[in-house]
PDB file of N, CA and C in Angstrom:
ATOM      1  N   UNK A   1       0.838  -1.177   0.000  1.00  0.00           N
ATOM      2  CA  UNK A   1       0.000   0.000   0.000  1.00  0.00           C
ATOM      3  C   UNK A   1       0.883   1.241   0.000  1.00  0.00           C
ATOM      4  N   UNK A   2       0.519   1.730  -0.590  1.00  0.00           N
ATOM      5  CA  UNK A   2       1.216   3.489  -0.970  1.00  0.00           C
ATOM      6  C   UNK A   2       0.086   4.654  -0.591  1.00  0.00           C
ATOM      7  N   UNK A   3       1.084   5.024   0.951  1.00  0.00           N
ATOM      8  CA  UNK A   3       0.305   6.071   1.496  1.00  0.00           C
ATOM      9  C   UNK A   3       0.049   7.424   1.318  1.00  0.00           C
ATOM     10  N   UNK A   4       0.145   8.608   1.065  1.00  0.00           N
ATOM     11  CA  UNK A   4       0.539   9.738   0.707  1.00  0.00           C
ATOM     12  C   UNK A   4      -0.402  11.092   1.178  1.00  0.00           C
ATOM     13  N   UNK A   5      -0.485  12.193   0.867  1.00  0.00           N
ATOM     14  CA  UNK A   5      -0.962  13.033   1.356  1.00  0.00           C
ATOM     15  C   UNK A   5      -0.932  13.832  -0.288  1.00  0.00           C
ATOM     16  N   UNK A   6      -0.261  13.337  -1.697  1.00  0.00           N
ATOM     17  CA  UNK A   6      -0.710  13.675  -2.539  1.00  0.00           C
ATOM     18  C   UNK A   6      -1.278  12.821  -3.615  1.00  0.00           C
ATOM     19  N   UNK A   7      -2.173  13.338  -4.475  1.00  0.00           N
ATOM     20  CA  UNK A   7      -3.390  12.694  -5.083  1.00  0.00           C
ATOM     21  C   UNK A   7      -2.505  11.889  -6.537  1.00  0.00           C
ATOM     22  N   UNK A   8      -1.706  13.101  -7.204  1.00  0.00           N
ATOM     23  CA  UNK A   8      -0.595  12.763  -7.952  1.00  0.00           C
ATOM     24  C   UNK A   8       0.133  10.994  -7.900  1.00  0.00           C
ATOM     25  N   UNK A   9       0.549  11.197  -6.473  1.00  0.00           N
ATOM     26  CA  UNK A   9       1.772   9.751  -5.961  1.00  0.00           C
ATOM     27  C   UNK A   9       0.601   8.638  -6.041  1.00  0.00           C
ATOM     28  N   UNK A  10      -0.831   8.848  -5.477  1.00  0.00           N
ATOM     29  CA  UNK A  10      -1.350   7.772  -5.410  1.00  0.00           C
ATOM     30  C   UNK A  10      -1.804   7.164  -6.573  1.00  0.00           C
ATOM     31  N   UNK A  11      -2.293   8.139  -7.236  1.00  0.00           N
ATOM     32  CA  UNK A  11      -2.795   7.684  -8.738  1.00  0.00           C
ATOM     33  C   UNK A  11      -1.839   6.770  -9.535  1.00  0.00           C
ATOM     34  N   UNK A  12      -0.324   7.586  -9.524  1.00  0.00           N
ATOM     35  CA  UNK A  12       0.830   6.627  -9.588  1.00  0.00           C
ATOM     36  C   UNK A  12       1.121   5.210  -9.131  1.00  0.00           C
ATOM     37  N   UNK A  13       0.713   5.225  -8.056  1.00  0.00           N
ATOM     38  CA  UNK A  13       0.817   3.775  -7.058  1.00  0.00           C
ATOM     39  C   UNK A  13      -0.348   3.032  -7.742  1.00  0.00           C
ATOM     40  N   UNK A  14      -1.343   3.262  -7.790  1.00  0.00           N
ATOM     41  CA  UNK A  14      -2.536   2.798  -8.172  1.00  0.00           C
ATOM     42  C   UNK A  14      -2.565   1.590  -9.337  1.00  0.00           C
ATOM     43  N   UNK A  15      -1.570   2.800 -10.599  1.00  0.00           N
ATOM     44  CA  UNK A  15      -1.506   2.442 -11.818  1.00  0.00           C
ATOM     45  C   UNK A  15      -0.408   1.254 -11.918  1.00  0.00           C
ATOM     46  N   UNK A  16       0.198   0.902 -10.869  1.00  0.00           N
ATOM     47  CA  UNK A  16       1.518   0.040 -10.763  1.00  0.00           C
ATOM     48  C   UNK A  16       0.160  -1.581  -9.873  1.00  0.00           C
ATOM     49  N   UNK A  17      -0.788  -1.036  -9.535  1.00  0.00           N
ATOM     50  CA  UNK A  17      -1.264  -2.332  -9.149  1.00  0.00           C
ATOM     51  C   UNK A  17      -1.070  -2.009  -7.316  1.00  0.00           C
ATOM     52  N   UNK A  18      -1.073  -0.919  -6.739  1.00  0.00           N
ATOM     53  CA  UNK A  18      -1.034  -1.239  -5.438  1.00  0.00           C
ATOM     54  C   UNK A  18      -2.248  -0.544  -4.669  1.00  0.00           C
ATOM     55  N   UNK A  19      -2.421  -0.994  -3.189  1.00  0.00           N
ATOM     56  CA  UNK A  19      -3.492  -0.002  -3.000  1.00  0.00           C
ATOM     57  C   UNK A  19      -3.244   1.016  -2.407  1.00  0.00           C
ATOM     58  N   UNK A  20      -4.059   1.977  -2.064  1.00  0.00           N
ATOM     59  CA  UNK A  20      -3.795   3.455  -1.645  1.00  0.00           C
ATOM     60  C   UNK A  20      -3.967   4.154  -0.699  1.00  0.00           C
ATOM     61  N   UNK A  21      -3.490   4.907  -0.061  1.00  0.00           N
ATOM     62  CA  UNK A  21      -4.070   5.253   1.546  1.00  0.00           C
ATOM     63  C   UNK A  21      -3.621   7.007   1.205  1.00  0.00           C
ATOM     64  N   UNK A  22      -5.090   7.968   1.250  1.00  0.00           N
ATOM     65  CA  UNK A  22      -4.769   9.374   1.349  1.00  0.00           C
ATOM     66  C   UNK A  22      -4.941   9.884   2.718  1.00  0.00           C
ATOM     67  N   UNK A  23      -3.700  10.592   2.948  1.00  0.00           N
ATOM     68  CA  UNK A  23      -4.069  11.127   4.282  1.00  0.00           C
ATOM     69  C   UNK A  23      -4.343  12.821   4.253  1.00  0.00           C
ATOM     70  N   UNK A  24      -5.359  13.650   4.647  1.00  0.00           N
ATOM     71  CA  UNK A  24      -5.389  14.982   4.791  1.00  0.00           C
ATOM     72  C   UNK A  24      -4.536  15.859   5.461  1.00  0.00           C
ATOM     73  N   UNK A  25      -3.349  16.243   4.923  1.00  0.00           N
ATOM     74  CA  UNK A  25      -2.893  17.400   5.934  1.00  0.00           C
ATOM     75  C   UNK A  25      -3.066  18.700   5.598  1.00  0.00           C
ATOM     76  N   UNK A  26      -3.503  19.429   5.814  1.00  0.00           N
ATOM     77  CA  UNK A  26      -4.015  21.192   5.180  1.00  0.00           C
ATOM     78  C   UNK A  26      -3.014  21.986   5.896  1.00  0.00           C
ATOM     79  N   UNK A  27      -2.119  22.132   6.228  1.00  0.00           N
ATOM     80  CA  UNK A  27      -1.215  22.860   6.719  1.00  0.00           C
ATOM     81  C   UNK A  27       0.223  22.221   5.929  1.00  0.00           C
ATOM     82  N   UNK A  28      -0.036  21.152   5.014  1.00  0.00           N
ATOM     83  CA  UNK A  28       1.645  20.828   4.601  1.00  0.00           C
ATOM     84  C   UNK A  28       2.280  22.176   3.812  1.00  0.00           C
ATOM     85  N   UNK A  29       1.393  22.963   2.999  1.00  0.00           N
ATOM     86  CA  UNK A  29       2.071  24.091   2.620  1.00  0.00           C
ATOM     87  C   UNK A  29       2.269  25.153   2.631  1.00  0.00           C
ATOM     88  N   UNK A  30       1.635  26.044   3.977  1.00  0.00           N
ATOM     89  CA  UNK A  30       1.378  27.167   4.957  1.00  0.00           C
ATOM     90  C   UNK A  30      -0.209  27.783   4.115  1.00  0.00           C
ATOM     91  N   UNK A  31       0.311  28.346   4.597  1.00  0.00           N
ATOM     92  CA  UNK A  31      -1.481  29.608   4.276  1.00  0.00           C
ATOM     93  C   UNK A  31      -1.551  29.998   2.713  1.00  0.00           C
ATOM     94  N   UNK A  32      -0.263  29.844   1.811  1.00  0.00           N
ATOM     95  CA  UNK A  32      -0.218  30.242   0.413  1.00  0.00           C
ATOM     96  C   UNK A  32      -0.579  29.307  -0.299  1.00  0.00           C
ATOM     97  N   UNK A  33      -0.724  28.406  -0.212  1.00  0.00           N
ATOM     98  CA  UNK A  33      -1.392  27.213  -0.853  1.00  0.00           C
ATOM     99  C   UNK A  33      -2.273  26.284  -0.560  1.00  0.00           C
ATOM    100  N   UNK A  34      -3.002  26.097  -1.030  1.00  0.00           N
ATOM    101  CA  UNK A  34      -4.392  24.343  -0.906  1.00  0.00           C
ATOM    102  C   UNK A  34      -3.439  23.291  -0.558  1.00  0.00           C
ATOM    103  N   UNK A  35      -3.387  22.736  -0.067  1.00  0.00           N
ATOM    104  CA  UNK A  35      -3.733  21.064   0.407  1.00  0.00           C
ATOM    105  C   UNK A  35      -4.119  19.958  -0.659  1.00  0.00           C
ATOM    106  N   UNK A  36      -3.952  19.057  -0.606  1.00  0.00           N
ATOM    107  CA  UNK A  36      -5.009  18.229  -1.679  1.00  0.00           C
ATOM    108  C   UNK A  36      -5.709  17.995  -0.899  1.00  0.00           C
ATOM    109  N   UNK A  37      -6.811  17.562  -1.176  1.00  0.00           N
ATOM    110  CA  UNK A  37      -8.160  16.871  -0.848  1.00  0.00           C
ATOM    111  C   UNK A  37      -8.706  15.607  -1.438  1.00  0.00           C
ATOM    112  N   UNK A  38      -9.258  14.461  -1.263  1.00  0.00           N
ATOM    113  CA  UNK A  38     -10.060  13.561  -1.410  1.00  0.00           C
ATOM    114  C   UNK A  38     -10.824  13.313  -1.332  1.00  0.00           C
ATOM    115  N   UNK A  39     -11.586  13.033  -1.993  1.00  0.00           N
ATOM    116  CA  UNK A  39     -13.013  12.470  -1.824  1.00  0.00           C
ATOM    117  C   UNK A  39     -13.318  10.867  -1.451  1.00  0.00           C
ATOM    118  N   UNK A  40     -14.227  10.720  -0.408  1.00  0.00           N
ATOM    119  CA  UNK A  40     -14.452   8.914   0.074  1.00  0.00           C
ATOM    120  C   UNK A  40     -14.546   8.388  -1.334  1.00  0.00           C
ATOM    121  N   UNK A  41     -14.121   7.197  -1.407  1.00  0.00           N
ATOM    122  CA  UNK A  41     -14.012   6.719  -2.217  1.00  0.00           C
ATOM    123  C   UNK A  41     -13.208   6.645  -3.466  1.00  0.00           C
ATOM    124  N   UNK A  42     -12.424   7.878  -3.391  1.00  0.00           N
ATOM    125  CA  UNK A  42     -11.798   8.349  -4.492  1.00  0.00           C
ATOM    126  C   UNK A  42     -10.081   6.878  -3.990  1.00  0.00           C
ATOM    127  N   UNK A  43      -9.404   6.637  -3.043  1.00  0.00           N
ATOM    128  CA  UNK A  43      -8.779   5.818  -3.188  1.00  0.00           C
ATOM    129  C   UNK A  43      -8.989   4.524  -2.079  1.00  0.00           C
ATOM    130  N   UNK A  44      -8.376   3.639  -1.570  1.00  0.00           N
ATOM    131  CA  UNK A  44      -9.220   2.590  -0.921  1.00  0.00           C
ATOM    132  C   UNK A  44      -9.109   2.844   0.338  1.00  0.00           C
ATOM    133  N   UNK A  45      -8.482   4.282   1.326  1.00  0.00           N
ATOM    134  CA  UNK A  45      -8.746   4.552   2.323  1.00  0.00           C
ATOM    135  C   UNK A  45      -8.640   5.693   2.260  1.00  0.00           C
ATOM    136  N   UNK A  46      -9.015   6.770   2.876  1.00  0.00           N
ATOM    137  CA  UNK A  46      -9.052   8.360   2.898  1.00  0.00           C
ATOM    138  C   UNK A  46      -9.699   9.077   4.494  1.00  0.00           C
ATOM    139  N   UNK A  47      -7.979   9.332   4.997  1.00  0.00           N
ATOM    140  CA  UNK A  47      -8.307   9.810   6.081  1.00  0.00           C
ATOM    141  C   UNK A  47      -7.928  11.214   6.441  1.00  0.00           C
ATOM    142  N   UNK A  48      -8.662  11.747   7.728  1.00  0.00           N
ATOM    143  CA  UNK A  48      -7.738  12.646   8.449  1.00  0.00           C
ATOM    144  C   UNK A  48      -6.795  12.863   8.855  1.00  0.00           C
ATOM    145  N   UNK A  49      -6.287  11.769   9.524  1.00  0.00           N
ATOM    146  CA  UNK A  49      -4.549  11.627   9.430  1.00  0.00           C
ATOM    147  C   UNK A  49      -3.925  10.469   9.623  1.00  0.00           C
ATOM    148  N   UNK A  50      -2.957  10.497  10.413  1.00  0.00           N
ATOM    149  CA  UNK A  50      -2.105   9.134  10.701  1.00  0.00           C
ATOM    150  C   UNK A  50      -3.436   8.304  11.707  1.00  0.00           C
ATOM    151  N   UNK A  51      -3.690   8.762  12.417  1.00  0.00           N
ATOM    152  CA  UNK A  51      -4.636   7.576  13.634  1.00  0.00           C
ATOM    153  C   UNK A  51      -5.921   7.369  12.797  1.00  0.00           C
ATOM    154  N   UNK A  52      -6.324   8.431  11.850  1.00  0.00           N
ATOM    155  CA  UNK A  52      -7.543   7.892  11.669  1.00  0.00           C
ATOM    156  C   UNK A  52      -7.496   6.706  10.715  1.00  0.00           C
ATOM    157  N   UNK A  53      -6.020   6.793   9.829  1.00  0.00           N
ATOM    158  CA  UNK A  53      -5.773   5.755   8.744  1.00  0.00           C
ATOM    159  C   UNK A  53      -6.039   4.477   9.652  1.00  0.00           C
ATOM    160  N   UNK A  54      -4.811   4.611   9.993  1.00  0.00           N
ATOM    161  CA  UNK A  54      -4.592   3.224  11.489  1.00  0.00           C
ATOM    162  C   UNK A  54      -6.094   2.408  12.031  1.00  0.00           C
ATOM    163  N   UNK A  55      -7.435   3.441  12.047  1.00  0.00           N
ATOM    164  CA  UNK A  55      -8.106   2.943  12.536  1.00  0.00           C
ATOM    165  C   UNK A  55      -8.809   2.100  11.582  1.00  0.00           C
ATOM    166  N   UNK A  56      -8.951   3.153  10.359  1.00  0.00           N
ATOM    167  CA  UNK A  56      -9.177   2.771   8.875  1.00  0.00           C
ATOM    168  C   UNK A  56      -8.898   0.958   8.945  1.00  0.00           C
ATOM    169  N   UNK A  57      -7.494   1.068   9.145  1.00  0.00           N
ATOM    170  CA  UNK A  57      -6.928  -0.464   8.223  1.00  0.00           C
ATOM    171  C   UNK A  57      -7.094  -1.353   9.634  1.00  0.00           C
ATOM    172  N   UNK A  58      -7.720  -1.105  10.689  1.00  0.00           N
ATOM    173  CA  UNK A  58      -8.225  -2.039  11.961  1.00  0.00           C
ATOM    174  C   UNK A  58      -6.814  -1.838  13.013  1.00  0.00           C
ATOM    175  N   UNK A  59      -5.941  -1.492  13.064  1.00  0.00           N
ATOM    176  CA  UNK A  59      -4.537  -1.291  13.729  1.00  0.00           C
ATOM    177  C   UNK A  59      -4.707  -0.937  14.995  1.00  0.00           C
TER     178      UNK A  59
END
């Protein structure tokens, strides 16, 4: 599984056959820039962050 916080890397991972884990961080690039975002469903887990993934995959 290929985790990431951009939409770019996962789509990448995706296309190689693996599965995907997006995590939300809105502060990775200060106040001058967006964040990516996800939509449920858009890869096979999509969380708020590190614990919520974790809870995501049963951990």
């Amino acid at each position: 599984m290929m985790v990431a916080a951009h939409i770019g890397d996962l789509n990448a991972a995706r296309s190689f056959g693996l599965r995907t884990g997006f995590i939300y961080r809105p502060n990775e690039y200060g106040p001058t820039r967006q964040a990516d975002k996800a939509s449920p469903g858009q890869f096979d887990v999509v969380s708020k962050d590190m614990l919520d993934l974790a809870l995501q995959l049963g951990a």
